[in-house]
PDB file of N, CA and C in Angstrom:
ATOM      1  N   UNK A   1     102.282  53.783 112.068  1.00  0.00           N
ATOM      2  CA  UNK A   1     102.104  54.941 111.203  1.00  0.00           C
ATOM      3  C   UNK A   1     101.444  56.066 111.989  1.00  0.00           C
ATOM      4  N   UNK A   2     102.015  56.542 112.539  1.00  0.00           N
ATOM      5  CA  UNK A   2     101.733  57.686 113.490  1.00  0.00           C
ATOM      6  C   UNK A   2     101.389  59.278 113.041  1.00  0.00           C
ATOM      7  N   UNK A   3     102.091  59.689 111.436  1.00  0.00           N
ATOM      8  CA  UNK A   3     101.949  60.159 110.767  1.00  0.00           C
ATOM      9  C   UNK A   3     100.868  61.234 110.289  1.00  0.00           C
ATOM     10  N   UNK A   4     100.485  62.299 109.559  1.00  0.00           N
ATOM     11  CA  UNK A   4      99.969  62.895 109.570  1.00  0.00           C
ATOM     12  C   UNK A   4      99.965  62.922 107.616  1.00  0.00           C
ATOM     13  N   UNK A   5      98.797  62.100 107.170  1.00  0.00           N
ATOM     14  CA  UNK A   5      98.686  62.017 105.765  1.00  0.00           C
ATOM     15  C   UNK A   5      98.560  63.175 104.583  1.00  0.00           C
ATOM     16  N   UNK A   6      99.087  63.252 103.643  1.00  0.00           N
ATOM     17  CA  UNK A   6      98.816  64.206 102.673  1.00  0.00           C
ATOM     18  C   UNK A   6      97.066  64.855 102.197  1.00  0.00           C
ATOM     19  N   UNK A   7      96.265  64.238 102.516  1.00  0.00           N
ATOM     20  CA  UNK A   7      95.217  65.059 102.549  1.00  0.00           C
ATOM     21  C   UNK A   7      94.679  65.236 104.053  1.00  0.00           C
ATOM     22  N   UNK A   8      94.952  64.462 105.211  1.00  0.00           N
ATOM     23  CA  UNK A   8      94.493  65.766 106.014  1.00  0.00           C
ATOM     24  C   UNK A   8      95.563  67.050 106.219  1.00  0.00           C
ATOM     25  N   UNK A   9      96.683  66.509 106.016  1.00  0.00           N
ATOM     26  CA  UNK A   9      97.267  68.078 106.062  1.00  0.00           C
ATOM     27  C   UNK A   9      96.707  69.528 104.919  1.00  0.00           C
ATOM     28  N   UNK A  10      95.859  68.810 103.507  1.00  0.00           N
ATOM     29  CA  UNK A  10      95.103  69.589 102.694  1.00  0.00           C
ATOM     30  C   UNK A  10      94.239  70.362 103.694  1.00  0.00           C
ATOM     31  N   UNK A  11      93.267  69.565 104.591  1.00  0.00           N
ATOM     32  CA  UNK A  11      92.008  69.703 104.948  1.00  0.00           C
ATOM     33  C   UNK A  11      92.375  70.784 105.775  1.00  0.00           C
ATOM     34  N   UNK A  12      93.325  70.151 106.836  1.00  0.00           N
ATOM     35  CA  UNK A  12      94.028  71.387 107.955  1.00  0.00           C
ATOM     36  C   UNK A  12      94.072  72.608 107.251  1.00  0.00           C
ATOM     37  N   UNK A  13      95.018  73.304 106.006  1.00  0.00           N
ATOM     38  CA  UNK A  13      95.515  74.017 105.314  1.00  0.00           C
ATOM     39  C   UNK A  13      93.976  74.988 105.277  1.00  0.00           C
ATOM     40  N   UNK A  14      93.351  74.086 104.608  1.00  0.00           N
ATOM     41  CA  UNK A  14      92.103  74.422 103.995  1.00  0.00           C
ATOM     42  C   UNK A  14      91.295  75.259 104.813  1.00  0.00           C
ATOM     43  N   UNK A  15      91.048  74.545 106.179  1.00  0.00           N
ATOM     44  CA  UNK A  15      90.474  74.879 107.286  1.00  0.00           C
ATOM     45  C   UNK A  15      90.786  76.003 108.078  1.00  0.00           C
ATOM     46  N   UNK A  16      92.202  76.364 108.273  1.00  0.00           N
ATOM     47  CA  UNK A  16      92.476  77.677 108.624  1.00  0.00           C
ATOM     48  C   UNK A  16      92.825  78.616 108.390  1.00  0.00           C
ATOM     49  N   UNK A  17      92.991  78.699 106.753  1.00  0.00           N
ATOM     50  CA  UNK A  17      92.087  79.597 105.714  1.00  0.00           C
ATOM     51  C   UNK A  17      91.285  80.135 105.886  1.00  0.00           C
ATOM     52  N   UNK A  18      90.242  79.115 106.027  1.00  0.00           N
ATOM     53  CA  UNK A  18      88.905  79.098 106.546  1.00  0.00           C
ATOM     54  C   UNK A  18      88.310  80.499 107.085  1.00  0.00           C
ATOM     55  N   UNK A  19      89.169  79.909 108.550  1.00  0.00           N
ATOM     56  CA  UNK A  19      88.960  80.409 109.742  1.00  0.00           C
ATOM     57  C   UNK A  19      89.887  81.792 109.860  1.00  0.00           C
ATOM     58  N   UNK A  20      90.796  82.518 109.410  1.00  0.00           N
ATOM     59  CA  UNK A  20      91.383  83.293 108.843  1.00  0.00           C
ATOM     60  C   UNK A  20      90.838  84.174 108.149  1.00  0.00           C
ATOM     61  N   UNK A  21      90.178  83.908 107.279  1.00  0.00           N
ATOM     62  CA  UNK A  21      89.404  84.379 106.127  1.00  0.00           C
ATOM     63  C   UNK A  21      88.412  85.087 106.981  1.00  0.00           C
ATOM     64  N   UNK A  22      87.479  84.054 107.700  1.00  0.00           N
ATOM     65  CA  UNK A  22      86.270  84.672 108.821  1.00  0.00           C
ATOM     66  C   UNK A  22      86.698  85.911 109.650  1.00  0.00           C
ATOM     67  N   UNK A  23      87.789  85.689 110.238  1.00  0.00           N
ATOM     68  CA  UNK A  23      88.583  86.529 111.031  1.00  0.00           C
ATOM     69  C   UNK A  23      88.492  87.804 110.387  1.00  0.00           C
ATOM     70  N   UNK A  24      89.216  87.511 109.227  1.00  0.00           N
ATOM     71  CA  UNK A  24      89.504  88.927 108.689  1.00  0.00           C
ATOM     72  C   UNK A  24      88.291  89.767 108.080  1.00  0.00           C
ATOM     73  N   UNK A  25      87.354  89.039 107.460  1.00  0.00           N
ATOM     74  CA  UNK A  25      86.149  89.491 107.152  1.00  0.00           C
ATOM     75  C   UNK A  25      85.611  89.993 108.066  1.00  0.00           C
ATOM     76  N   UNK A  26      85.074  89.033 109.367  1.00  0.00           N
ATOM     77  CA  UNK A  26      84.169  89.614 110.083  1.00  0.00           C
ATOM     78  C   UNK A  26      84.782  91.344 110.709  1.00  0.00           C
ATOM     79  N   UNK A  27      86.343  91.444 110.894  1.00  0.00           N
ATOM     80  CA  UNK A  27      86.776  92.311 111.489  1.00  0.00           C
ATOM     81  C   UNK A  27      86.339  93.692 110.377  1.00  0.00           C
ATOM     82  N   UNK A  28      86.927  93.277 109.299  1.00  0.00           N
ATOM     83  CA  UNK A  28      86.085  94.697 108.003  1.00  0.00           C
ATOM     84  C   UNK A  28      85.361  94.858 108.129  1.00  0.00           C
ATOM     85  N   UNK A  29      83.950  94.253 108.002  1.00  0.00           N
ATOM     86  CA  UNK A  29      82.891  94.218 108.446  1.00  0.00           C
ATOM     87  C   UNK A  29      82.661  95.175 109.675  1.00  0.00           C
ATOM     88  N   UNK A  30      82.756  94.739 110.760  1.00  0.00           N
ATOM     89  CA  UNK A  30      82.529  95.661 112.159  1.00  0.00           C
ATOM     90  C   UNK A  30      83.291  97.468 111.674  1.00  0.00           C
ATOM     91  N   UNK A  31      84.639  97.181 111.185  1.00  0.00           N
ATOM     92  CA  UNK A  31      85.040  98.625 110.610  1.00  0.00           C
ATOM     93  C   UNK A  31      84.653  99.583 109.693  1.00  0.00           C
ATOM     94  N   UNK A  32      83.932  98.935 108.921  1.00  0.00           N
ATOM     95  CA  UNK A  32      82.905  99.296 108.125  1.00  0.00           C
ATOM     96  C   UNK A  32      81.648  99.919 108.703  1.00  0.00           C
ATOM     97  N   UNK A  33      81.182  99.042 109.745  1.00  0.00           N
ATOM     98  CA  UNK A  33      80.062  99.941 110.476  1.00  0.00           C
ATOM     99  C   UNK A  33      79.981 100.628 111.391  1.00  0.00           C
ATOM    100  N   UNK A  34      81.436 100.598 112.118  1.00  0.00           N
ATOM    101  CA  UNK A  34      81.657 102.064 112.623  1.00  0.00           C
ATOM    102  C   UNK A  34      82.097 103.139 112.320  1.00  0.00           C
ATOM    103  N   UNK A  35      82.632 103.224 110.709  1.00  0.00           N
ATOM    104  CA  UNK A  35      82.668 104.014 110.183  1.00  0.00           C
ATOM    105  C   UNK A  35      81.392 104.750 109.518  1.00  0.00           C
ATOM    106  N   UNK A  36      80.356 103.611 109.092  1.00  0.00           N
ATOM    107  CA  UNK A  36      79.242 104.457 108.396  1.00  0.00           C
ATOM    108  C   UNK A  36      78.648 104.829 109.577  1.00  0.00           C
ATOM    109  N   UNK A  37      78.335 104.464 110.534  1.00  0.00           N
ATOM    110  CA  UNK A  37      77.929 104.968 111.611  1.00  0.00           C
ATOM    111  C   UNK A  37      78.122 106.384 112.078  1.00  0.00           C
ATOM    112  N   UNK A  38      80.017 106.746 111.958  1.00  0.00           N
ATOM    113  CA  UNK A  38      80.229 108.067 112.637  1.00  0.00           C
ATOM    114  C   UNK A  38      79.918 108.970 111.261  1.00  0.00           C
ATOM    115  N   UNK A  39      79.759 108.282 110.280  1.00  0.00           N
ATOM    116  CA  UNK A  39      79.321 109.402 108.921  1.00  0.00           C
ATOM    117  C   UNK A  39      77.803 109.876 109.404  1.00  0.00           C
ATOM    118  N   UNK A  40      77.029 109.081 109.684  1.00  0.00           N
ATOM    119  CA  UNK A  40      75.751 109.084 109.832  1.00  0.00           C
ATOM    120  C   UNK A  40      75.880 109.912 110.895  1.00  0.00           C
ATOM    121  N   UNK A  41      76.296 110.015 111.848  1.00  0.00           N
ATOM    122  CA  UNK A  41      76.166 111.127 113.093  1.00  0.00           C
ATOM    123  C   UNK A  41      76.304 112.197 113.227  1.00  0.00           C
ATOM    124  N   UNK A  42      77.732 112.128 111.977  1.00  0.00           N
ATOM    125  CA  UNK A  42      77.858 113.758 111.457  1.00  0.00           C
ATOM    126  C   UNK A  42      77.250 114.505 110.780  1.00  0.00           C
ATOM    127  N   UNK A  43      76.569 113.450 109.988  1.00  0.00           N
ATOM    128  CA  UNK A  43      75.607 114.357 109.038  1.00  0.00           C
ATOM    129  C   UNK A  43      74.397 114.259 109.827  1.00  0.00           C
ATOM    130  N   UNK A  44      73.872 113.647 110.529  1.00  0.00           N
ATOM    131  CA  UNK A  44      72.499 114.206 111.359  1.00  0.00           C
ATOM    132  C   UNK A  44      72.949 115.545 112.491  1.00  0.00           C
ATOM    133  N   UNK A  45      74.308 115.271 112.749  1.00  0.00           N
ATOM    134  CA  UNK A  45      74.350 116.628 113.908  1.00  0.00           C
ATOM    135  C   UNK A  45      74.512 118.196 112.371  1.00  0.00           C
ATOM    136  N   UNK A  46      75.150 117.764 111.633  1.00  0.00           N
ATOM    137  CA  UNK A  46      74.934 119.074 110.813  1.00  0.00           C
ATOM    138  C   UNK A  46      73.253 119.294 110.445  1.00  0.00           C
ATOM    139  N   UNK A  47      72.853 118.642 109.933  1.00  0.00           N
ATOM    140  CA  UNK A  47      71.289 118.693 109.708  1.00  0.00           C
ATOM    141  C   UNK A  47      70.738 118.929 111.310  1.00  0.00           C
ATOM    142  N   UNK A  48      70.468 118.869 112.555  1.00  0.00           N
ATOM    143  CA  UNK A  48      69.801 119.386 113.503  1.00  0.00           C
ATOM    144  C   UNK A  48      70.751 120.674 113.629  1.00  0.00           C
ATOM    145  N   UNK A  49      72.005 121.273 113.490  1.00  0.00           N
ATOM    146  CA  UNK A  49      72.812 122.416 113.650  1.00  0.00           C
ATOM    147  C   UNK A  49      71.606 123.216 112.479  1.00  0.00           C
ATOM    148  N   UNK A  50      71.688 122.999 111.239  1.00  0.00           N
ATOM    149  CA  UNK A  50      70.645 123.688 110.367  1.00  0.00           C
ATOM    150  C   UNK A  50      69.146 124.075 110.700  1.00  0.00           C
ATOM    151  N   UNK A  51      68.817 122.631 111.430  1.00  0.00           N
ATOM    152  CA  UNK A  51      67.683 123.380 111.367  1.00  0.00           C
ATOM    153  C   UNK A  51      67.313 124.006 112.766  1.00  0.00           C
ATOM    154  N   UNK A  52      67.890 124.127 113.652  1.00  0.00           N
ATOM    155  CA  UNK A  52      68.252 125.198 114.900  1.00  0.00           C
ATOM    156  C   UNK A  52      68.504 126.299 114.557  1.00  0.00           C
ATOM    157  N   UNK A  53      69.407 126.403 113.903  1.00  0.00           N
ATOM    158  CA  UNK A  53      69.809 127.378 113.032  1.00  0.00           C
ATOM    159  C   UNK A  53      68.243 128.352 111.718  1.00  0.00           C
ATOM    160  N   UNK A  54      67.883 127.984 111.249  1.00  0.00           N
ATOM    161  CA  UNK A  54      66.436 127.670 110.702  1.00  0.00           C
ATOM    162  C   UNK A  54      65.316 128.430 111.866  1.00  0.00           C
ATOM    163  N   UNK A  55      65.019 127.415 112.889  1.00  0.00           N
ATOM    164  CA  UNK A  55      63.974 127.788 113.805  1.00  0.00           C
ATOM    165  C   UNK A  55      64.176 129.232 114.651  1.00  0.00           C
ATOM    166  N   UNK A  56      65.683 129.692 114.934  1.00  0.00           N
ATOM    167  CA  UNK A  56      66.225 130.825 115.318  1.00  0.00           C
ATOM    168  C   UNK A  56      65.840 132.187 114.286  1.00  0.00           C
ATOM    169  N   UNK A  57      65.998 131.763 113.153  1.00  0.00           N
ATOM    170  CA  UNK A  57      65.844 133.210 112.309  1.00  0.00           C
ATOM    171  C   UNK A  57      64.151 133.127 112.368  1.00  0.00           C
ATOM    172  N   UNK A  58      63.213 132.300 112.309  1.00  0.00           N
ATOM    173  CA  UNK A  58      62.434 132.330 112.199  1.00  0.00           C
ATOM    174  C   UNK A  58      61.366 132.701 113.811  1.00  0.00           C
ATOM    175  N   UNK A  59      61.933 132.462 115.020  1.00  0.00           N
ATOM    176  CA  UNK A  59      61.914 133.070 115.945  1.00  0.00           C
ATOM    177  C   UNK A  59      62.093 134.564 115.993  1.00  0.00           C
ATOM    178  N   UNK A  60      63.196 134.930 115.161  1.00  0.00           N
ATOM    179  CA  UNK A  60      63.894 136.214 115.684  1.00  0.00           C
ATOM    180  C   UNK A  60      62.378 137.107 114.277  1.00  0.00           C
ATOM    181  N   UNK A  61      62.254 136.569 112.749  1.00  0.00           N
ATOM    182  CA  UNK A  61      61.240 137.117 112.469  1.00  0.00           C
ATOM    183  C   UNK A  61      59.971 137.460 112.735  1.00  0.00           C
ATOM    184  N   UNK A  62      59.300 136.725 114.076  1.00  0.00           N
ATOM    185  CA  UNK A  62      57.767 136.317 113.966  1.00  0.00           C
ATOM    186  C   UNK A  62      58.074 137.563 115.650  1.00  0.00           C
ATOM    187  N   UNK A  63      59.759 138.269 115.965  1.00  0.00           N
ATOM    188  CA  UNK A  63      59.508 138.927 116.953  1.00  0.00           C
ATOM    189  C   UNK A  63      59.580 140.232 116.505  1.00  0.00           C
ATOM    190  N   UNK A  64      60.126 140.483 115.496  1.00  0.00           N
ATOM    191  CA  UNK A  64      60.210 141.566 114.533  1.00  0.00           C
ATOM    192  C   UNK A  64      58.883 142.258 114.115  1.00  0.00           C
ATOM    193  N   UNK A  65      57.756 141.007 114.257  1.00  0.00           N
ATOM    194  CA  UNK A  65      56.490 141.675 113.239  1.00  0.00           C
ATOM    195  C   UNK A  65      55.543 142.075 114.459  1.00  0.00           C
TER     196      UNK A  65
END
């Protein structure tokens, strides 16, 4: 009986699912945080653009007076 029985072929099935499943998760996962990541970068480079922007008028007033 050399064979390959009806429940380990379940277990197999089961198992690289499994491992499939991990695959695909872990990969969303990582895409997910390089996406919030480049959100996060953009909105800190607009916020330091502002407040450069900010420290300039306030330069250009304190040369005015």
């Amino acid at each position: 009986m050399g064979g390959i029985s009806g429940g380990d072929l379940i277990f197999l099935i089961v198992m690289l699912g499994m491992i499939v499943l991990f695959v695909v998760s872990f990969s969303l996962f990582i895409k997910r945080m390089v996406v919030t990541k480049s959100v996060q970068n953009r909105k800190s480079d607009e916020t330091n653009e502002k407040l450069d922007r900010i420290i300039t008028l306030l330069e250009e007033k304190q040369v005015q007076k």
